[in-house]
N, C-alpha and C. Protein backbone atom coordinates (compact mmCIF):
# COMPACT_ATOMS: atom_id res chain seq x y z
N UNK A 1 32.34 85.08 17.48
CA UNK A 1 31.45 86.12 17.01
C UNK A 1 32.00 86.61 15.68
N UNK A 2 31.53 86.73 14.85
CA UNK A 2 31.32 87.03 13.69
C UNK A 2 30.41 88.39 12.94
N UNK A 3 31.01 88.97 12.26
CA UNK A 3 30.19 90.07 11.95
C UNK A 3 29.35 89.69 10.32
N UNK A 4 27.81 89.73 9.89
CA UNK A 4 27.76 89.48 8.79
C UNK A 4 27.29 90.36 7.74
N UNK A 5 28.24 90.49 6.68
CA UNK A 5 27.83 91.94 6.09
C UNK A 5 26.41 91.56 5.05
N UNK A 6 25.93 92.76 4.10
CA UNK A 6 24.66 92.71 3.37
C UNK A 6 24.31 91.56 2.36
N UNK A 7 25.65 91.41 1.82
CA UNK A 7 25.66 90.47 0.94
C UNK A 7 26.08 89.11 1.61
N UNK A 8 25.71 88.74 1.59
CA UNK A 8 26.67 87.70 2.56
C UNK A 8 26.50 85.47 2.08
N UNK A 9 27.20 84.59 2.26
CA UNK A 9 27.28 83.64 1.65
C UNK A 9 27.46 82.47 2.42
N UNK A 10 27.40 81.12 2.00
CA UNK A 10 27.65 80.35 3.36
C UNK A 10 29.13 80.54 4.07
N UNK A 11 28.53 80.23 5.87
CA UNK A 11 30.04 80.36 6.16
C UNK A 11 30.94 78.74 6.75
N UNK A 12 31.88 79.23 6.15
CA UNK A 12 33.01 78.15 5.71
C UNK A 12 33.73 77.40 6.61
N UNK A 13 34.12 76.57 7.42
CA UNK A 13 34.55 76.33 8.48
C UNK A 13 35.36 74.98 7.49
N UNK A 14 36.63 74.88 8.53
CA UNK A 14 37.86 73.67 8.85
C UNK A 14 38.09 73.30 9.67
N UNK A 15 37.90 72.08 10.29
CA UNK A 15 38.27 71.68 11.39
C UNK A 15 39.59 71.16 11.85
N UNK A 16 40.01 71.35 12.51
CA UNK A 16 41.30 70.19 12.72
C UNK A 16 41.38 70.02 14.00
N UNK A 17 42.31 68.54 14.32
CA UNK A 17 42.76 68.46 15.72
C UNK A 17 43.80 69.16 15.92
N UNK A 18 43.92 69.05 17.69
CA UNK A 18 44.75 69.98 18.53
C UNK A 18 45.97 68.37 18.52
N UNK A 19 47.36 68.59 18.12
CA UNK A 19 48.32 68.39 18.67
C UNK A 19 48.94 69.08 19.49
N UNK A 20 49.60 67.77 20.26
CA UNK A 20 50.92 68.82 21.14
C UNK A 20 52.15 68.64 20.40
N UNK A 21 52.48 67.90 20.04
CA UNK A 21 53.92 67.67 19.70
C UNK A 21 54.32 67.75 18.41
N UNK A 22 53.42 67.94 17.31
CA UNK A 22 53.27 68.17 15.68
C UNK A 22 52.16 69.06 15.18
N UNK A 23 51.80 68.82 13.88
CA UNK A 23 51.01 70.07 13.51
C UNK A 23 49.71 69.96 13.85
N UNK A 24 48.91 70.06 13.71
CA UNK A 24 47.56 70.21 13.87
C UNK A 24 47.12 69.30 12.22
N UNK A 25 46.47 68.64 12.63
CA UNK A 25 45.50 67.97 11.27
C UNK A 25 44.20 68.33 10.86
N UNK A 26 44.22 68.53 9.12
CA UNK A 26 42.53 69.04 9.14
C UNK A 26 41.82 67.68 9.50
N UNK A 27 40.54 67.79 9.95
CA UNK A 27 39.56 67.15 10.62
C UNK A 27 38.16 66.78 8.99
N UNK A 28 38.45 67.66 8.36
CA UNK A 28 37.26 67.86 7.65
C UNK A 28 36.82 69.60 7.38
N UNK A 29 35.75 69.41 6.35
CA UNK A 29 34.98 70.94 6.13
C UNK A 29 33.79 70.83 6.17
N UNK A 30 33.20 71.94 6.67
CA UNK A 30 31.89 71.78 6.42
C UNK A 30 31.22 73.41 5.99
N UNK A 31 29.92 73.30 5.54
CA UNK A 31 29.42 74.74 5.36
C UNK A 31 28.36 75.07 5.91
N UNK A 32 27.92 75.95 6.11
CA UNK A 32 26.67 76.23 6.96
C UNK A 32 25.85 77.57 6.11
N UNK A 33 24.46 77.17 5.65
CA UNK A 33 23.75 78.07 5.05
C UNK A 33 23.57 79.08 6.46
N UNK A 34 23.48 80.34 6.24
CA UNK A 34 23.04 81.15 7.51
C UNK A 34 22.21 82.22 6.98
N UNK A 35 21.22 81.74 5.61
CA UNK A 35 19.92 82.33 5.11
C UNK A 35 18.50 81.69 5.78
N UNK A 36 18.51 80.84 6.78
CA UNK A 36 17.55 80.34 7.90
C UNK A 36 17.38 81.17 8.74
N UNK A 37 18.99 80.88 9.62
CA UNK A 37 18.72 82.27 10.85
C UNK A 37 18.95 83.31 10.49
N UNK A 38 19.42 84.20 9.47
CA UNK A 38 19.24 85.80 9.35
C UNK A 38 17.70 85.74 8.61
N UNK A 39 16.95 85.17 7.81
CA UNK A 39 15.69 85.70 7.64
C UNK A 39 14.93 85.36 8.41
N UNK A 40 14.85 84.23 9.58
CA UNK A 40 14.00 84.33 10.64
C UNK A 40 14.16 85.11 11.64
N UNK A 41 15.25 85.57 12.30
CA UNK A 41 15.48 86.76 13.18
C UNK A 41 15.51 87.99 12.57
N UNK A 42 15.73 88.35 11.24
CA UNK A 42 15.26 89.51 10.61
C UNK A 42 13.51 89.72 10.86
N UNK A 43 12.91 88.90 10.35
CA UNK A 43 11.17 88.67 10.32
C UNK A 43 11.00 88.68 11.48
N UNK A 44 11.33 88.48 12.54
CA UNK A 44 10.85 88.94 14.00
C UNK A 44 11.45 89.78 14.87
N UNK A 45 12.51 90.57 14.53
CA UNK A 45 12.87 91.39 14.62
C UNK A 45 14.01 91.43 16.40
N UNK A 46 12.81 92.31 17.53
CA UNK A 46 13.49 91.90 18.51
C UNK A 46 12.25 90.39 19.24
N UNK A 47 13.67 89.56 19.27
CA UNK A 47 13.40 88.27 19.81
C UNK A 47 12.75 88.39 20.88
N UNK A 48 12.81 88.92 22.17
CA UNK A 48 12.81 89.10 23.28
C UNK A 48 11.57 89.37 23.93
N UNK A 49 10.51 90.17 22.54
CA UNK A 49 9.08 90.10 22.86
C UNK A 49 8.30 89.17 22.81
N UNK A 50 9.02 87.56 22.21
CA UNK A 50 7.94 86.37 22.09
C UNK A 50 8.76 85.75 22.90
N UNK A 51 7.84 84.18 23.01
CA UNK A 51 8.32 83.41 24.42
C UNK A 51 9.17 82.54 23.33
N UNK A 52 9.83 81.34 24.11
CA UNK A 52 10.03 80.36 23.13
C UNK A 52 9.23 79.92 22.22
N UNK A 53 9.58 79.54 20.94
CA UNK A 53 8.99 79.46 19.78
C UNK A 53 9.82 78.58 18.75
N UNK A 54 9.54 78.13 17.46
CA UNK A 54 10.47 77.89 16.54
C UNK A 54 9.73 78.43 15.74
N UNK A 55 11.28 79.44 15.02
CA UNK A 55 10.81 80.05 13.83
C UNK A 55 11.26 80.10 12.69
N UNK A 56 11.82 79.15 12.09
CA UNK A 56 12.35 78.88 11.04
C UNK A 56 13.18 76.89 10.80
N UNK A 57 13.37 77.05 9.81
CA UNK A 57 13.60 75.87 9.65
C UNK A 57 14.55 75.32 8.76
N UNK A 58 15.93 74.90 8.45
CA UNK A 58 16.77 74.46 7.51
C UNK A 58 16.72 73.04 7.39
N UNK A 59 16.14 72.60 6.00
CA UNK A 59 15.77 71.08 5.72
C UNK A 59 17.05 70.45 5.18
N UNK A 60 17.29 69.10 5.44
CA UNK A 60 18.10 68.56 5.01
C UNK A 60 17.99 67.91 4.10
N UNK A 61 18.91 67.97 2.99
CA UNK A 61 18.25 67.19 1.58
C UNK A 61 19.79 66.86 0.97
N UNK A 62 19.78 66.40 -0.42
CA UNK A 62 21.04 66.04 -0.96
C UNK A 62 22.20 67.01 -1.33
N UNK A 63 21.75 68.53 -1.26
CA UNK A 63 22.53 69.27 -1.66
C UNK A 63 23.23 70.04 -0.38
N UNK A 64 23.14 69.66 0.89
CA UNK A 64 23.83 70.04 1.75
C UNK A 64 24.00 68.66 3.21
N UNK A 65 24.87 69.13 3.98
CA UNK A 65 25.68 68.29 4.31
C UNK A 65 24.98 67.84 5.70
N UNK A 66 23.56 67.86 6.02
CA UNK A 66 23.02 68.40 7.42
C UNK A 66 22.40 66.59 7.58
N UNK A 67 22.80 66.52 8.79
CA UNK A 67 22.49 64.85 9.55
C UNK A 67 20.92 65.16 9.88
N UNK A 68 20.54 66.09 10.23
CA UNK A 68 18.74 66.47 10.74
C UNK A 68 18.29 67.52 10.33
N UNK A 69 17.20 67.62 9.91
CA UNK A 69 16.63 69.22 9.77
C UNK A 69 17.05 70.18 10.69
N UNK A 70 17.38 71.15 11.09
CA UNK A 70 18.29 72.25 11.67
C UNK A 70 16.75 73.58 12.28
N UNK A 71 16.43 73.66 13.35
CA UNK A 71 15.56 74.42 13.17
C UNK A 71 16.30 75.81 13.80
N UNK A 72 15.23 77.27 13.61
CA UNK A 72 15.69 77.93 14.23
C UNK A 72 14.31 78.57 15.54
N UNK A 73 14.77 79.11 16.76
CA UNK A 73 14.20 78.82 18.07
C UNK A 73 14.50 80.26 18.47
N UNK A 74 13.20 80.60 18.74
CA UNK A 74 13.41 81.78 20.00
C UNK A 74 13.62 81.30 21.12
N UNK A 75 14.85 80.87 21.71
CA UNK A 75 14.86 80.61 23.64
C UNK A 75 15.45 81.29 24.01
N UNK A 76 14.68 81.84 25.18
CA UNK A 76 14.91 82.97 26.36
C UNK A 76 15.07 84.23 26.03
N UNK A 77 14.40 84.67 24.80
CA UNK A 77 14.61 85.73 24.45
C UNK A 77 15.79 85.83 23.22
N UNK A 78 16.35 85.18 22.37
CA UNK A 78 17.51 84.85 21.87
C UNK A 78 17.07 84.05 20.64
N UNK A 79 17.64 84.50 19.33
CA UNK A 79 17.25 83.49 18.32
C UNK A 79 18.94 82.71 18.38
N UNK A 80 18.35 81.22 18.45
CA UNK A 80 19.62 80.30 18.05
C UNK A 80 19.09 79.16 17.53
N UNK A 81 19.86 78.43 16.39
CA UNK A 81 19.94 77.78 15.64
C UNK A 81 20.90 76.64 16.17
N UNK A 82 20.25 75.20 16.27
CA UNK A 82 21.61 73.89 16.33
C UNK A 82 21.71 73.53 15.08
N UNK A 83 22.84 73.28 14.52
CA UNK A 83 23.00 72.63 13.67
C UNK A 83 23.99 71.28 13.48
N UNK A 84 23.82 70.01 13.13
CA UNK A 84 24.96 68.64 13.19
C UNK A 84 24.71 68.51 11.20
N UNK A 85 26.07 68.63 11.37
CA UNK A 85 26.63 68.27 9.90
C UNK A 85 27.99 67.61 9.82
N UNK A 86 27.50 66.69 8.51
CA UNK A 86 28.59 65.57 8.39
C UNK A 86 29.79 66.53 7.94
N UNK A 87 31.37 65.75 7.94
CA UNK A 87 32.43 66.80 7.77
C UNK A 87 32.29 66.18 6.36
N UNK A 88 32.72 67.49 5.46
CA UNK A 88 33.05 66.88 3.81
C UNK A 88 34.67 66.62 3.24
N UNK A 89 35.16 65.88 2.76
CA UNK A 89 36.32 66.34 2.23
C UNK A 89 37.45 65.37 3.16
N UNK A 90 36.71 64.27 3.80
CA UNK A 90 37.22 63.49 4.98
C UNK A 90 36.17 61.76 4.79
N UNK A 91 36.80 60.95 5.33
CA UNK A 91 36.30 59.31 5.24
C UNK A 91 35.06 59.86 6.64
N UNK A 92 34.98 60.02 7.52
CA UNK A 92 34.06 60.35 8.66
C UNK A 92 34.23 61.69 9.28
N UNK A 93 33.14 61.44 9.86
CA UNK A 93 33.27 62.94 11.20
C UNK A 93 31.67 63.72 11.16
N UNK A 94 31.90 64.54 12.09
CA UNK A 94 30.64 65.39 12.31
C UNK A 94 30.84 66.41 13.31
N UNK A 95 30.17 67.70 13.09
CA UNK A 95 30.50 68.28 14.05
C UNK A 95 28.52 69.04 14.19
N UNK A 96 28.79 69.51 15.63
CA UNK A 96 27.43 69.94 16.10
C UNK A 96 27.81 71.42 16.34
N UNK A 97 27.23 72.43 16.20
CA UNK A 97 26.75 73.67 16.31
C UNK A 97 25.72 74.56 16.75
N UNK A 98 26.25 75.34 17.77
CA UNK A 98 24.62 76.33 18.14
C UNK A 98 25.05 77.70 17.77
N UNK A 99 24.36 78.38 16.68
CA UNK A 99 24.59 79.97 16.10
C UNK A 99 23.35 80.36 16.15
N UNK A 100 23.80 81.70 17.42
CA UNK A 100 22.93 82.60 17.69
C UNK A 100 23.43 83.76 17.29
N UNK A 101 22.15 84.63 16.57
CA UNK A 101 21.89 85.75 16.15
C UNK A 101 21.61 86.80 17.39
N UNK A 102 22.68 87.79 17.00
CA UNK A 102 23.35 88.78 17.75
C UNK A 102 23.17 90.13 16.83
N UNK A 103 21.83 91.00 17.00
CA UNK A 103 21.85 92.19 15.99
C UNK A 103 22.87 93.08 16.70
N UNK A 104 23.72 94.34 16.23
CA UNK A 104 24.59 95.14 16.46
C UNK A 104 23.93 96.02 17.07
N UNK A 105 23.31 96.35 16.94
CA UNK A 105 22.63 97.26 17.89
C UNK A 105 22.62 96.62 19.57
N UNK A 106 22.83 95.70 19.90
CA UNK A 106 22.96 95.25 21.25
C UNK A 106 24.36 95.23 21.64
């Protein structure tokens, strides 16, 4: 969980593996736009009054790192977003993601 303030920018992630017996290795980087799901759960405000739905959408194109278009989904009352993006900064990899929007007021 993450808190995101007004201004706010992509967020940044590093991956690495888990050793036991040495350090941990980075895995790769990747970034994640999160101007999809804060303006689609902003624009509908509380989730919880529509059924499942998709309401937004992050396209994949050359300037970001995304294996599929990325949508964003009202389920069960809950806006969440999957996202699979290639790792950058590494020969392979990929990692998959589900970020759900959590207003503070809850």
């Amino acid at each position: 969980m993450l808190s995101v303030p007004q201004q706010y920018g992509a967020l940044q992630l590093q991956v690495f593996d888990h050793d036991t017996f040495s350090a941990d290795d980075i895995m790769g980087e990747a970034e994640v736009d999160l101007q999809p799901l804060i303006t689609s759960a902003m624009a509908f405000g509380d989730a919880g009054m529509f059924g499942n739905m998709q309401i937004g959408k992050w396209l994949k194109s050359n300037d970001n790192a995304l294996i599929d278009d990325s949508t964003v989904n009202i389920v069960d009352g809950k806006v969440k977003q999957e996202v699979s993006l290639k790792l950058q900064n590494v020969e392979c990899g990929e990692i998959d993601l589900e970020l759900e929007w959590m207003p503070l007021d809850q």
